[in-house]
C-alpha atoms as a PDB file:
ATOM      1  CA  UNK A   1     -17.526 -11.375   5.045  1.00  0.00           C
ATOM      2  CA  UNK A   2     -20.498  -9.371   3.950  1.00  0.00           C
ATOM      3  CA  UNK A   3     -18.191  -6.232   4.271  1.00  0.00           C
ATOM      4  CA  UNK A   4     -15.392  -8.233   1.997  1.00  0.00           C
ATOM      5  CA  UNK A   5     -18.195  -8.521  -0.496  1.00  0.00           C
ATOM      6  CA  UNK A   6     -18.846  -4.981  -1.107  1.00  0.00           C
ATOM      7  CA  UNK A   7     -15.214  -4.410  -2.189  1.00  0.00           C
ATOM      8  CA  UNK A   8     -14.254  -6.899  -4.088  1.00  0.00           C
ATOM      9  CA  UNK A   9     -17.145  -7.675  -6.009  1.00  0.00           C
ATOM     10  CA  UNK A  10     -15.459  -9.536  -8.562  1.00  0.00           C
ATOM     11  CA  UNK A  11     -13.556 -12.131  -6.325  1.00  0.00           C
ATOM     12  CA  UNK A  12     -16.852 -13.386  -4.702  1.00  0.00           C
ATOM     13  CA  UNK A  13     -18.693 -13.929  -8.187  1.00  0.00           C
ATOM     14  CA  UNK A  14     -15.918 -16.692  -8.757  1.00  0.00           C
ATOM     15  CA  UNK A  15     -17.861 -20.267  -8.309  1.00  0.00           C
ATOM     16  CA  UNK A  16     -16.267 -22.988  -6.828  1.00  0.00           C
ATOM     17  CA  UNK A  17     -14.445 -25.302  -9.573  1.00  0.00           C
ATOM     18  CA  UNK A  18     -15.805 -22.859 -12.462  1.00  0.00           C
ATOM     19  CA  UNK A  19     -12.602 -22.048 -14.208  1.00  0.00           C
ATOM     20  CA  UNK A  20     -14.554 -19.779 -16.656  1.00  0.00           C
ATOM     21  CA  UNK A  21     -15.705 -17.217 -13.719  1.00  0.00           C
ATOM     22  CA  UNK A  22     -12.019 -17.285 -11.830  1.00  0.00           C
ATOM     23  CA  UNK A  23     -10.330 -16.541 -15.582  1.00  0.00           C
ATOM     24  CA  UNK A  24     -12.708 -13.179 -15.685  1.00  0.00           C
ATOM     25  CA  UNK A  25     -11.997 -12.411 -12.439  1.00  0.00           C
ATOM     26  CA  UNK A  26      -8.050 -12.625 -12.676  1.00  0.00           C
ATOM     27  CA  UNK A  27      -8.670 -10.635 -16.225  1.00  0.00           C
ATOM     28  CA  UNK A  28     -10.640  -7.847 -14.497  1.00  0.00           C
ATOM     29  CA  UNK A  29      -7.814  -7.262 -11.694  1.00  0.00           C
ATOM     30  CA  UNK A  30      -4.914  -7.328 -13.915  1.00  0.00           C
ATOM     31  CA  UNK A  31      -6.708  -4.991 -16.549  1.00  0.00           C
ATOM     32  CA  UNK A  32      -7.245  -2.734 -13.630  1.00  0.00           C
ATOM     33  CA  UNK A  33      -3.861  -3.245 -12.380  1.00  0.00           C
ATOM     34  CA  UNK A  34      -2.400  -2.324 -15.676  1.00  0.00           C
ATOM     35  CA  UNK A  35      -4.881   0.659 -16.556  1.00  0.00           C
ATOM     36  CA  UNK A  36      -3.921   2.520 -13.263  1.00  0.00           C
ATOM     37  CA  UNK A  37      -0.201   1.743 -14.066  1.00  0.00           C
ATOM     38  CA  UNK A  38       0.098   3.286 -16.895  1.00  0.00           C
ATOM     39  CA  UNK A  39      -2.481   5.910 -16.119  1.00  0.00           C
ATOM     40  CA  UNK A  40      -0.072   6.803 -13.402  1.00  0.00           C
ATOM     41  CA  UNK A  41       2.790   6.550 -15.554  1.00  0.00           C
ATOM     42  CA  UNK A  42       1.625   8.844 -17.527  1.00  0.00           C
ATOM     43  CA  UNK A  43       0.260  12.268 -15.441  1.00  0.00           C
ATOM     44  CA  UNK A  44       4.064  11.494 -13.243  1.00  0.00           C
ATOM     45  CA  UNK A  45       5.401  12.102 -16.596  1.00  0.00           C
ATOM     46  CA  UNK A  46       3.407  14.945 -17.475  1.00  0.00           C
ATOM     47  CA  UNK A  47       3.706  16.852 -14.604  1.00  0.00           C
ATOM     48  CA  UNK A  48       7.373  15.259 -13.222  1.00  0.00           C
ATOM     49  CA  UNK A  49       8.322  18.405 -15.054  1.00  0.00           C
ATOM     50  CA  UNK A  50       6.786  21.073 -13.202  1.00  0.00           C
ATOM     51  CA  UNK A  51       9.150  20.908  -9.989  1.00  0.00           C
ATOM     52  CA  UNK A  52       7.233  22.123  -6.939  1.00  0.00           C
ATOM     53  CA  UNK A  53       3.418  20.118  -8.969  1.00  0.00           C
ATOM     54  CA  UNK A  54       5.962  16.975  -9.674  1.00  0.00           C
ATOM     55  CA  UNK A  55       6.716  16.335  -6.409  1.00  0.00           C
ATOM     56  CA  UNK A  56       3.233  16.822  -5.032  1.00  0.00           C
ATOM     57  CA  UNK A  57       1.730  14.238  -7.497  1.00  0.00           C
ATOM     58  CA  UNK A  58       4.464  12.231  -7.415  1.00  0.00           C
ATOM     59  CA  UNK A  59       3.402  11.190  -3.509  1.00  0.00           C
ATOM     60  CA  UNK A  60      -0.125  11.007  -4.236  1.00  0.00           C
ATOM     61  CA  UNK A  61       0.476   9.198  -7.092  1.00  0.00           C
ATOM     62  CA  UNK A  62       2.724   6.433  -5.266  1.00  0.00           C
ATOM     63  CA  UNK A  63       0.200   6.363  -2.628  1.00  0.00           C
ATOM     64  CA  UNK A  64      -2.739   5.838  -5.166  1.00  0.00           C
ATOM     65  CA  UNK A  65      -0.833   3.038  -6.551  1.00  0.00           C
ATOM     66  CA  UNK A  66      -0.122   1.213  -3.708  1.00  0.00           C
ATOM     67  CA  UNK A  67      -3.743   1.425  -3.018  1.00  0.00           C
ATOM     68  CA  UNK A  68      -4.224  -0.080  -6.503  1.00  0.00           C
ATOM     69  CA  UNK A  69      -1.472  -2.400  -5.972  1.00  0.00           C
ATOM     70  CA  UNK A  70      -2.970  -4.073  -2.950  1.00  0.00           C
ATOM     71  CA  UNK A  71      -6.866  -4.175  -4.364  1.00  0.00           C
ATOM     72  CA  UNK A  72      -5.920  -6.057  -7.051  1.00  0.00           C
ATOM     73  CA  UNK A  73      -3.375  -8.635  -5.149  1.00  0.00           C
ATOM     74  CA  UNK A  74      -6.089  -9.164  -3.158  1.00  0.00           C
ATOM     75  CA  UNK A  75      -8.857  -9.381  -5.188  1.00  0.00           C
ATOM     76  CA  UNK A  76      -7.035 -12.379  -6.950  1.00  0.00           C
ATOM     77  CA  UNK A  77      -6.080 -13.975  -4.083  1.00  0.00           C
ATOM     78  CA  UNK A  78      -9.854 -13.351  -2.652  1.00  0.00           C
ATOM     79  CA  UNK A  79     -10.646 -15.254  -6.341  1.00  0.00           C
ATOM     80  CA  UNK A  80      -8.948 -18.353  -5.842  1.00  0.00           C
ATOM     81  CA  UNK A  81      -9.751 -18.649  -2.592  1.00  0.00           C
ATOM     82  CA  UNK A  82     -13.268 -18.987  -3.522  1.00  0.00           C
ATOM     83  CA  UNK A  83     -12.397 -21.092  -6.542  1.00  0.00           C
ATOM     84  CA  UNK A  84     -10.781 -23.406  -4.544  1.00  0.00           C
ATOM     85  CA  UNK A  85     -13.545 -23.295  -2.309  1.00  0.00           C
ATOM     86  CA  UNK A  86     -11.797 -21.942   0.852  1.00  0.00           C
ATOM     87  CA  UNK A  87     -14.573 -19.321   1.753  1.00  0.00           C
ATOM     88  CA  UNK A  88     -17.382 -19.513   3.074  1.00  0.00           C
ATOM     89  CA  UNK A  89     -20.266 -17.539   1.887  1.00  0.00           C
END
């Protein structure tokens, strides 16, 4: 759990029954979420038109996404876990 706690910072700081704390987690992952979307978004655009580059990024930028993708899934699920008090810290 201790190991948990060093990546997903956020999720543990969520009290049990303090809606306040589980609202700024759930804000912090989707603001992340979205950043890195549309950060993403933006350099596959930029270089999509460069054809040997565009291809290059293209993978690493999937695979950085997916990366993203599954932080912040389970960072909010890691969240309401705790609110609901399902973990023990």
């Amino acid at each position: 759990m201790d190991m948990l706690k060093k990546f997903f910072p956020f999720a543990f700081a969520v009290k049990e029954k303090d809606s306040s704390t589980l609202i700024k987690s759930l804000v912090i992952h989707i603001i992340a979420f979205v950043v890195a979307s549309v950060l993403m978004w933006v350099v596959g655009f930029v270089t999509g038109w460069i054809p040997v580059v565009g291809a290059l990024v293209g993978i690493v930028l999937k695979l950085v996404g997916i990366v993203v993708d599954v932080y912040a899934v389970a960072g909010i699920v890691l969240s309401v876990l705790n609110y609901c008090g399902m973990l023990k810290n």
